[in-house]
PDB file of N, CA and C in Angstrom:
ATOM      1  N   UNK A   1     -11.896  65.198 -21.828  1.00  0.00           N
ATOM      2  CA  UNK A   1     -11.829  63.850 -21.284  1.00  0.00           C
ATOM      3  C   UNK A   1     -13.085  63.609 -20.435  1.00  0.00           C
ATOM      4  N   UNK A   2     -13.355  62.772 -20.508  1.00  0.00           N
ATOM      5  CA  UNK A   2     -14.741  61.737 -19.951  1.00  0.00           C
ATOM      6  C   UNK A   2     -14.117  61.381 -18.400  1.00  0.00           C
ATOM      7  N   UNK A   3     -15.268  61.358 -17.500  1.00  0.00           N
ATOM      8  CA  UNK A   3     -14.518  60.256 -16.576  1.00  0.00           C
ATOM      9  C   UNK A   3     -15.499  59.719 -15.869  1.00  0.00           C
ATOM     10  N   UNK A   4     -15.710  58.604 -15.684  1.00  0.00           N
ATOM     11  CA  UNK A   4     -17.544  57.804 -15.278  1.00  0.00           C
ATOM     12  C   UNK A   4     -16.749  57.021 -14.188  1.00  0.00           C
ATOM     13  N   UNK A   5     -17.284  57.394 -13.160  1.00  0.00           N
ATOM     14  CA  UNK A   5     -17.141  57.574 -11.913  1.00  0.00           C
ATOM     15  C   UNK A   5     -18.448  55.954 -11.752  1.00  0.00           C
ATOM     16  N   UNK A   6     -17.790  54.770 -11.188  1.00  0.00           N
ATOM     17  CA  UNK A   6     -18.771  53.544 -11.319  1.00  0.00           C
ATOM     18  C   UNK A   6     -18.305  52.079 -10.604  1.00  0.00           C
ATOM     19  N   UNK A   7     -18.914  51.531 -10.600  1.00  0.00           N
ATOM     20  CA  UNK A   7     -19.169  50.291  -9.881  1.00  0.00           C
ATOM     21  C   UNK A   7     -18.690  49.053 -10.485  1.00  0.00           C
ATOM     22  N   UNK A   8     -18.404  48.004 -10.259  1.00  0.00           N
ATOM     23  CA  UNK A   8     -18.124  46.704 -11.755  1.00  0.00           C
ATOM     24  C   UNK A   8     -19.580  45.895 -11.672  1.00  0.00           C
ATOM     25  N   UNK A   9     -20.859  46.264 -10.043  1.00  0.00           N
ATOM     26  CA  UNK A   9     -21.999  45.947 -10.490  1.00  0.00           C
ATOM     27  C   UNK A   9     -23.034  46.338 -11.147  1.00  0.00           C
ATOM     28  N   UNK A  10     -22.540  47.547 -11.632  1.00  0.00           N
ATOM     29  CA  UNK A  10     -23.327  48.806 -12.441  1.00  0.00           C
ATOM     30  C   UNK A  10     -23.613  48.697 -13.603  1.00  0.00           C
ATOM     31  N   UNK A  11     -24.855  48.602 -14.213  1.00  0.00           N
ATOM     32  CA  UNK A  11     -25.337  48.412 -15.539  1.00  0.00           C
ATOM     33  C   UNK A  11     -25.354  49.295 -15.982  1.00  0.00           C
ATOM     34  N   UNK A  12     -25.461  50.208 -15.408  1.00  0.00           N
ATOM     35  CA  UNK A  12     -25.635  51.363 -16.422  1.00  0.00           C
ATOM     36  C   UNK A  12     -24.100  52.116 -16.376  1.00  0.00           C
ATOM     37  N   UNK A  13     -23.115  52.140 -15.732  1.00  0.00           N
ATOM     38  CA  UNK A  13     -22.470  52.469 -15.949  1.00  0.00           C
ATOM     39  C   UNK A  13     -21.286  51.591 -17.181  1.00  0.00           C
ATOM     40  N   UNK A  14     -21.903  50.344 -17.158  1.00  0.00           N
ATOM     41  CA  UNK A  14     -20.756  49.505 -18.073  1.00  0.00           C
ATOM     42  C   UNK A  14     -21.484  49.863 -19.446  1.00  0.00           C
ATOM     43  N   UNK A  15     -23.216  50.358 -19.438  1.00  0.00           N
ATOM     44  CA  UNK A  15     -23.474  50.926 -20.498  1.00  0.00           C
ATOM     45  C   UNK A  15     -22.947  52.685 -21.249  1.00  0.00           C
ATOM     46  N   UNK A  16     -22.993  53.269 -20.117  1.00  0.00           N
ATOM     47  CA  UNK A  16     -22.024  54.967 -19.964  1.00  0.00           C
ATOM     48  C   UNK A  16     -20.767  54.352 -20.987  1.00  0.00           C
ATOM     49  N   UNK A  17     -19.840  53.271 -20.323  1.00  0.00           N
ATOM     50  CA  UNK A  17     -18.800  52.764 -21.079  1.00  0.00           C
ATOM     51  C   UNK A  17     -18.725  52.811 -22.596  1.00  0.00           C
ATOM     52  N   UNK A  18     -19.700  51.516 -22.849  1.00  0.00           N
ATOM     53  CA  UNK A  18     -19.709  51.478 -24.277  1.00  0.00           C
ATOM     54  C   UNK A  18     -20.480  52.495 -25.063  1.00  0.00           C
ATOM     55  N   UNK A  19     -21.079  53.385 -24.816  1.00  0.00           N
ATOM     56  CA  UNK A  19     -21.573  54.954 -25.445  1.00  0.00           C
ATOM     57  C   UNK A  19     -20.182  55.617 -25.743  1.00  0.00           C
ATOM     58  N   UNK A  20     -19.331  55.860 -24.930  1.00  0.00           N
ATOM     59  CA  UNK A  20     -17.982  56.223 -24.580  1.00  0.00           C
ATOM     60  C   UNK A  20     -17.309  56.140 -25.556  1.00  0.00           C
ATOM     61  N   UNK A  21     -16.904  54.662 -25.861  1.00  0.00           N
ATOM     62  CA  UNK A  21     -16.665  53.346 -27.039  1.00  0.00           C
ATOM     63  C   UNK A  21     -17.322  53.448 -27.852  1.00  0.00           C
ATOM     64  N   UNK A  22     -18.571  53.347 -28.668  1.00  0.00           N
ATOM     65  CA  UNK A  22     -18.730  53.362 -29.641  1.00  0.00           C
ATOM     66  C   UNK A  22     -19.171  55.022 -30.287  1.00  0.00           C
ATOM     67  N   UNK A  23     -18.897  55.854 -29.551  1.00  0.00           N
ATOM     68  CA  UNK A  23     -18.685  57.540 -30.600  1.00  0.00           C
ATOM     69  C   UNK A  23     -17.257  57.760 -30.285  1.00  0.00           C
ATOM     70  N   UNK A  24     -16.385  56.885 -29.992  1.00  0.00           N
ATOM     71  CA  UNK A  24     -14.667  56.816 -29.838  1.00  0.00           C
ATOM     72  C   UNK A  24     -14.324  58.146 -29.207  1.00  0.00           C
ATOM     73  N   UNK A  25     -14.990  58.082 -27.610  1.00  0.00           N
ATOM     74  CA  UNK A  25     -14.553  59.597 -27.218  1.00  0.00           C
ATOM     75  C   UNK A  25     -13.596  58.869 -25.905  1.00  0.00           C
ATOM     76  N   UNK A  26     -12.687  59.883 -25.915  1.00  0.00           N
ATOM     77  CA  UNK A  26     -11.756  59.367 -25.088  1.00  0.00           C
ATOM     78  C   UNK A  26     -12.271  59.460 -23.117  1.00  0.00           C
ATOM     79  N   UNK A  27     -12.191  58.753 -22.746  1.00  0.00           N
ATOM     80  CA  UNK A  27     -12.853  58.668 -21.332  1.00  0.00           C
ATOM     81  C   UNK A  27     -12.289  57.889 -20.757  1.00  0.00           C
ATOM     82  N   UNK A  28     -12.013  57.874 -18.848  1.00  0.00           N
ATOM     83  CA  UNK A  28     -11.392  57.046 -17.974  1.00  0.00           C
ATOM     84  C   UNK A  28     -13.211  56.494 -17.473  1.00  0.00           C
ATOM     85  N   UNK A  29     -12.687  54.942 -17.044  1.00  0.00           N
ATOM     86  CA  UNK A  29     -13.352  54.907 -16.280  1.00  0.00           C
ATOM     87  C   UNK A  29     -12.727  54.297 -15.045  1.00  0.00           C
ATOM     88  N   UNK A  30     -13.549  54.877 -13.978  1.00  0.00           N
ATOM     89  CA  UNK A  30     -13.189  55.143 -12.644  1.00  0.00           C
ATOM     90  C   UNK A  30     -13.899  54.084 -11.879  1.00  0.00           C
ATOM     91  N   UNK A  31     -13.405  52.677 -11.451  1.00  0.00           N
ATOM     92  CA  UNK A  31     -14.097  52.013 -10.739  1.00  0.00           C
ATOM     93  C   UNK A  31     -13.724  52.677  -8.776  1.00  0.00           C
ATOM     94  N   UNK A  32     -14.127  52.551  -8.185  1.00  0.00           N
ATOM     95  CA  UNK A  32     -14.477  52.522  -6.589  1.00  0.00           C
ATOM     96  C   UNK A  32     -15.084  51.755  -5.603  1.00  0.00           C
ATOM     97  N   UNK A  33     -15.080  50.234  -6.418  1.00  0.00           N
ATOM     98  CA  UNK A  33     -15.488  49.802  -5.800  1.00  0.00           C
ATOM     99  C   UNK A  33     -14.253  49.352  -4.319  1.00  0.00           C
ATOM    100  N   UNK A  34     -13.117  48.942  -4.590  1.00  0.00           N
ATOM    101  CA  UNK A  34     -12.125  48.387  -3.490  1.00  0.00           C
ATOM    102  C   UNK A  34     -11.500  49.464  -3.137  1.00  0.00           C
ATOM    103  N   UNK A  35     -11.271  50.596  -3.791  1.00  0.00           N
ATOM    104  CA  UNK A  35     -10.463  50.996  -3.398  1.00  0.00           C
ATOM    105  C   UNK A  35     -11.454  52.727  -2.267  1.00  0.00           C
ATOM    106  N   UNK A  36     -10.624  52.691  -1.397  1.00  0.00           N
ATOM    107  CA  UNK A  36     -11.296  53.735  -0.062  1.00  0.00           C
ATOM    108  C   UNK A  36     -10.535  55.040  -0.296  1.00  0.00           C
ATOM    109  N   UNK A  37      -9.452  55.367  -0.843  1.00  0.00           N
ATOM    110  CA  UNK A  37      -9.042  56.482  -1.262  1.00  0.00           C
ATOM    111  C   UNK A  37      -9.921  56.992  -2.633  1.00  0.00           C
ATOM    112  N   UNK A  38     -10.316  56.530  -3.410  1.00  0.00           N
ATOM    113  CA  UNK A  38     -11.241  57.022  -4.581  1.00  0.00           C
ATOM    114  C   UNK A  38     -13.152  56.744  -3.944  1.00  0.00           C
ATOM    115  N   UNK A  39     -13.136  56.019  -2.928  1.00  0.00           N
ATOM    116  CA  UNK A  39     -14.792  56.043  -2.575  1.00  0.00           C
ATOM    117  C   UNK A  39     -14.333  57.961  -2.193  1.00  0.00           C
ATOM    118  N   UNK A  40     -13.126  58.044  -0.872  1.00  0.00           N
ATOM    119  CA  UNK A  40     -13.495  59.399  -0.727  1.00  0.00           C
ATOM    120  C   UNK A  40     -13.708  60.518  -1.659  1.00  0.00           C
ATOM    121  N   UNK A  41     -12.394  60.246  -2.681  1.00  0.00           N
ATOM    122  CA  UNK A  41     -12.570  61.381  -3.410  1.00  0.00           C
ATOM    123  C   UNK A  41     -14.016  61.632  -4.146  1.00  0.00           C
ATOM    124  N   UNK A  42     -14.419  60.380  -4.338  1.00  0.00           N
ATOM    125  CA  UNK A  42     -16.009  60.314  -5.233  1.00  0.00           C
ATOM    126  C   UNK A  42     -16.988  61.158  -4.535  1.00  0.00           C
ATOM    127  N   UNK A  43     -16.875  61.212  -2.972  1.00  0.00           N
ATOM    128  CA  UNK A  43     -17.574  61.090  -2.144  1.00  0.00           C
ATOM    129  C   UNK A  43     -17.629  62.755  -1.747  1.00  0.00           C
ATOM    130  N   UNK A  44     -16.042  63.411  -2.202  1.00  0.00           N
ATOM    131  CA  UNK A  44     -15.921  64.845  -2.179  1.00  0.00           C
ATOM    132  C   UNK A  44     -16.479  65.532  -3.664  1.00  0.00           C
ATOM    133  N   UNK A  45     -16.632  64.881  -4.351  1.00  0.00           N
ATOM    134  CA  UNK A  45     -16.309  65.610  -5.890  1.00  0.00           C
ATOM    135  C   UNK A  45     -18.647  65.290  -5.968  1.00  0.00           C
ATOM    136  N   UNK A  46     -18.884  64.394  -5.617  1.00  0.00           N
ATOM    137  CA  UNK A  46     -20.243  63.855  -5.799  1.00  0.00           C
ATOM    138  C   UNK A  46     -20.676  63.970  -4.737  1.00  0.00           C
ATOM    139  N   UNK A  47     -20.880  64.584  -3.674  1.00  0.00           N
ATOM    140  CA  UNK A  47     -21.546  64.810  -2.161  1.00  0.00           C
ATOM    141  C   UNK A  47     -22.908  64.264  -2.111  1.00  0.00           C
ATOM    142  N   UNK A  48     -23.892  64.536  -3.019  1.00  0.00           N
ATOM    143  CA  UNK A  48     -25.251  64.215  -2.938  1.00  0.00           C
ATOM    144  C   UNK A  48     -25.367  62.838  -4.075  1.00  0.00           C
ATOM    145  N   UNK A  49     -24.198  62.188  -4.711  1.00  0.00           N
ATOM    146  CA  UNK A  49     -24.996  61.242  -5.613  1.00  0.00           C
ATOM    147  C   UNK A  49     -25.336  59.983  -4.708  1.00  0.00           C
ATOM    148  N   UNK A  50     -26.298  59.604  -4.888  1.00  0.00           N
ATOM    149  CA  UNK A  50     -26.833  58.202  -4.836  1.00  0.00           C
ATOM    150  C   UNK A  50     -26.516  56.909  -5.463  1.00  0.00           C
ATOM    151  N   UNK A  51     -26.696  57.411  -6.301  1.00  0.00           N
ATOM    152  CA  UNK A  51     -26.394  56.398  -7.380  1.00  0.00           C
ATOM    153  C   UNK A  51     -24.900  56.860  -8.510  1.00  0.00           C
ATOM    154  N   UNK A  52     -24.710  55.596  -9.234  1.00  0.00           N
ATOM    155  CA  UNK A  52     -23.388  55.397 -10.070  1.00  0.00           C
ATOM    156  C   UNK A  52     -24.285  54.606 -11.339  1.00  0.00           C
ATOM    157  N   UNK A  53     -23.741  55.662 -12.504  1.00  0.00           N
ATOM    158  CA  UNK A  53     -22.345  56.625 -12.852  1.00  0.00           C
ATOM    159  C   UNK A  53     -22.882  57.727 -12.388  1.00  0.00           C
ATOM    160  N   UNK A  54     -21.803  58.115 -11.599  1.00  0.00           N
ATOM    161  CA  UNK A  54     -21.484  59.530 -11.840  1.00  0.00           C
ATOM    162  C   UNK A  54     -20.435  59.867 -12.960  1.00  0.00           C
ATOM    163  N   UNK A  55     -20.572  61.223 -14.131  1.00  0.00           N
ATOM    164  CA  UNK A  55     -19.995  61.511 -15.060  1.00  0.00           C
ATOM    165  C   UNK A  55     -19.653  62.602 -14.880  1.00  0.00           C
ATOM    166  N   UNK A  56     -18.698  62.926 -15.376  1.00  0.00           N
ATOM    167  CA  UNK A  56     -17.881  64.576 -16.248  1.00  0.00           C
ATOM    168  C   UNK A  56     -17.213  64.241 -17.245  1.00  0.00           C
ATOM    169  N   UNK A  57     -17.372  65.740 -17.786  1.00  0.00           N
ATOM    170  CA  UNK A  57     -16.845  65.953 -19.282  1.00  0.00           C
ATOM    171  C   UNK A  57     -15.916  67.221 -19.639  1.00  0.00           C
ATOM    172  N   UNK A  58     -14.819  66.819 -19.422  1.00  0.00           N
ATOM    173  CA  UNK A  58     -14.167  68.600 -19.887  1.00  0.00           C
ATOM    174  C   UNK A  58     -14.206  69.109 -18.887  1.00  0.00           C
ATOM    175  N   UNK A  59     -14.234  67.742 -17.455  1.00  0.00           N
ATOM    176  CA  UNK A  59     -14.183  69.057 -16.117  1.00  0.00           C
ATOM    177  C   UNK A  59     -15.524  69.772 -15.838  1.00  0.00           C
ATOM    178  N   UNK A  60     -16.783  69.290 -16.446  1.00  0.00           N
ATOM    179  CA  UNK A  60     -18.174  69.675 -16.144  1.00  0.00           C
ATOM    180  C   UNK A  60     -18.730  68.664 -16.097  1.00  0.00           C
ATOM    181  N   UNK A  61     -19.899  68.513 -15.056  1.00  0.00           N
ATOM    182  CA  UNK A  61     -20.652  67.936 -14.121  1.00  0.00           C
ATOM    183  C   UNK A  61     -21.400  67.297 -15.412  1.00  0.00           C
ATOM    184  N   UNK A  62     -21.689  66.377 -15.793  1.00  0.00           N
ATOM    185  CA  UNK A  62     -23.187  65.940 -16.466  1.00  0.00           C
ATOM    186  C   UNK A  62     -23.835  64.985 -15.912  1.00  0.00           C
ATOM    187  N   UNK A  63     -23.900  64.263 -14.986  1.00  0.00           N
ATOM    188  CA  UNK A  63     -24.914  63.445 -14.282  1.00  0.00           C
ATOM    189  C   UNK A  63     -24.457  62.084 -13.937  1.00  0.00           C
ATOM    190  N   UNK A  64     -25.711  61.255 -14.556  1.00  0.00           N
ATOM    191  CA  UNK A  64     -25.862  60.061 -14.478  1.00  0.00           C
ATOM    192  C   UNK A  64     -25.900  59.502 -16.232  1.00  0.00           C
ATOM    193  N   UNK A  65     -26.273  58.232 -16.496  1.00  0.00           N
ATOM    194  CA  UNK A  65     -26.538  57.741 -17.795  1.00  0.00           C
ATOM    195  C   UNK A  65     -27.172  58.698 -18.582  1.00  0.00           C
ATOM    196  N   UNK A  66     -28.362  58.804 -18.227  1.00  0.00           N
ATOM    197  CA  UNK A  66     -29.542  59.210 -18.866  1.00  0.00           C
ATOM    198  C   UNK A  66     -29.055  60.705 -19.414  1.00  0.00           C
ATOM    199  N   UNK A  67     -28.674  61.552 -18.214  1.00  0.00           N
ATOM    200  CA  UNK A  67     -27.743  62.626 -18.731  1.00  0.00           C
ATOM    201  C   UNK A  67     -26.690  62.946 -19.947  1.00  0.00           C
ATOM    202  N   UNK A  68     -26.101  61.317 -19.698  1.00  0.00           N
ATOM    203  CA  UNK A  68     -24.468  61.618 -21.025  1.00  0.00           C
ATOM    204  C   UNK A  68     -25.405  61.409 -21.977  1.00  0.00           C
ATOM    205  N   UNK A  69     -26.433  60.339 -22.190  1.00  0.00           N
ATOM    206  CA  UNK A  69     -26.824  60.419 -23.384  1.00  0.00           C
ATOM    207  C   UNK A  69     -27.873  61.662 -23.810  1.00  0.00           C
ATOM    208  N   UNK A  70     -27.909  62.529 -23.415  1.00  0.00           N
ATOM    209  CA  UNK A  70     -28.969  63.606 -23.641  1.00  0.00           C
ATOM    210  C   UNK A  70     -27.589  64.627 -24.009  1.00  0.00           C
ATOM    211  N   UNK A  71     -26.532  64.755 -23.194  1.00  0.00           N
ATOM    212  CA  UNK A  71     -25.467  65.395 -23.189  1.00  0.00           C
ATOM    213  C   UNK A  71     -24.629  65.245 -25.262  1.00  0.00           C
ATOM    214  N   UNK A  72     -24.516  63.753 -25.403  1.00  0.00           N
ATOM    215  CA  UNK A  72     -24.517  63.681 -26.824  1.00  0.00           C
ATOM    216  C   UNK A  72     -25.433  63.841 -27.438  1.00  0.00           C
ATOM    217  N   UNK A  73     -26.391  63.408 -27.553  1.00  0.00           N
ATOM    218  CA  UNK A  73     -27.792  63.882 -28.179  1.00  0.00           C
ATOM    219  C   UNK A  73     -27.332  65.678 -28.411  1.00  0.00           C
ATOM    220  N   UNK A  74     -27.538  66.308 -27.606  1.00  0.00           N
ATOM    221  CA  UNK A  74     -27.651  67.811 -27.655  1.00  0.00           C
ATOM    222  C   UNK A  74     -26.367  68.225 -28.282  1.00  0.00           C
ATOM    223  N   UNK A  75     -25.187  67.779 -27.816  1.00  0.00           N
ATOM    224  CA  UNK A  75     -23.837  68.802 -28.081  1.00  0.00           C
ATOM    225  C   UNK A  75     -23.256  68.410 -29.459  1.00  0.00           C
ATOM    226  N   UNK A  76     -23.459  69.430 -30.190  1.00  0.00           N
ATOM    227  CA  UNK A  76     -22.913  69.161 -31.790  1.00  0.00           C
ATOM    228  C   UNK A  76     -21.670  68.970 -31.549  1.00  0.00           C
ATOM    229  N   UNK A  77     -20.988  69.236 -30.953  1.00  0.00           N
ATOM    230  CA  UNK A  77     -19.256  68.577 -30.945  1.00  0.00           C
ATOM    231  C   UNK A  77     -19.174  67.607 -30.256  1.00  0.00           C
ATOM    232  N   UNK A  78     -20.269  67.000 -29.549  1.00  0.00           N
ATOM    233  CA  UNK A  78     -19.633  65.803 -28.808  1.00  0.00           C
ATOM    234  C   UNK A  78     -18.688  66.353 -27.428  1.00  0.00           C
ATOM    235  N   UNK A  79     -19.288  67.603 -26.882  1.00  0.00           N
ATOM    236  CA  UNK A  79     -18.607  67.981 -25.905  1.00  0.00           C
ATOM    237  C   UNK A  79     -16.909  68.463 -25.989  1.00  0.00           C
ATOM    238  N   UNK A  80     -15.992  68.044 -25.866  1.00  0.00           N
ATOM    239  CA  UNK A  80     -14.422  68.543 -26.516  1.00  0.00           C
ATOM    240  C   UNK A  80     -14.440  67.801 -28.011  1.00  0.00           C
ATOM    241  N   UNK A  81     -15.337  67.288 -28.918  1.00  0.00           N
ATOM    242  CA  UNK A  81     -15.036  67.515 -30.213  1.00  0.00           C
ATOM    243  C   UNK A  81     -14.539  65.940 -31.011  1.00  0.00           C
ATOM    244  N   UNK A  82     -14.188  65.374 -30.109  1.00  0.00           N
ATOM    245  CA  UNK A  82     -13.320  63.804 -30.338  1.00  0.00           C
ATOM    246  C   UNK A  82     -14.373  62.853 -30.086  1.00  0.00           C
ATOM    247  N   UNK A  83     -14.211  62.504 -31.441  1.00  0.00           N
ATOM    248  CA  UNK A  83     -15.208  61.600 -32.146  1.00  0.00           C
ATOM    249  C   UNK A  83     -14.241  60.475 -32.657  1.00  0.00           C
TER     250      UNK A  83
END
């Protein structure tokens, strides 16, 4: 499972989205913007990010945008395989 950790003013994360969407991999996405119980948790799980998306995959760290798409690019299964 995917989970993109993001903003509703975030371009690049509404782009993370549809990457998500169109190789049909199953993924949450995690807005934070209103809510203060998920800024913290973001805030424990991502200590140093700056910027949004933050992503994981399968419970491993992969970055920002630029990352997931290098992350598909590289992983012949598409990470857990669901395509």
């Amino acid at each position: 499972m995917i989970e993109i950790w993001a903003t509703s003013s975030c371009n690049y994360c509404k782009a993370a989205k549809k990457v998500a969407e169109d190789y049909a991999l199953r993924y949450e996405y995690i807005l934070v913007d209103d809510d203060q119980e998920l800024q913290k948790r973001f805030k424990t799980l991502f200590p140093n990010a700056k910027t949004v998306p933050q992503i994981t995959w399968g419970g491993d760290y992969i970055g920002g945008y630029t990352e997931f798409l290098n992350e598909i690019e590289n992983t012949r299964n598409y990470g857990d395989g669901q395509l």
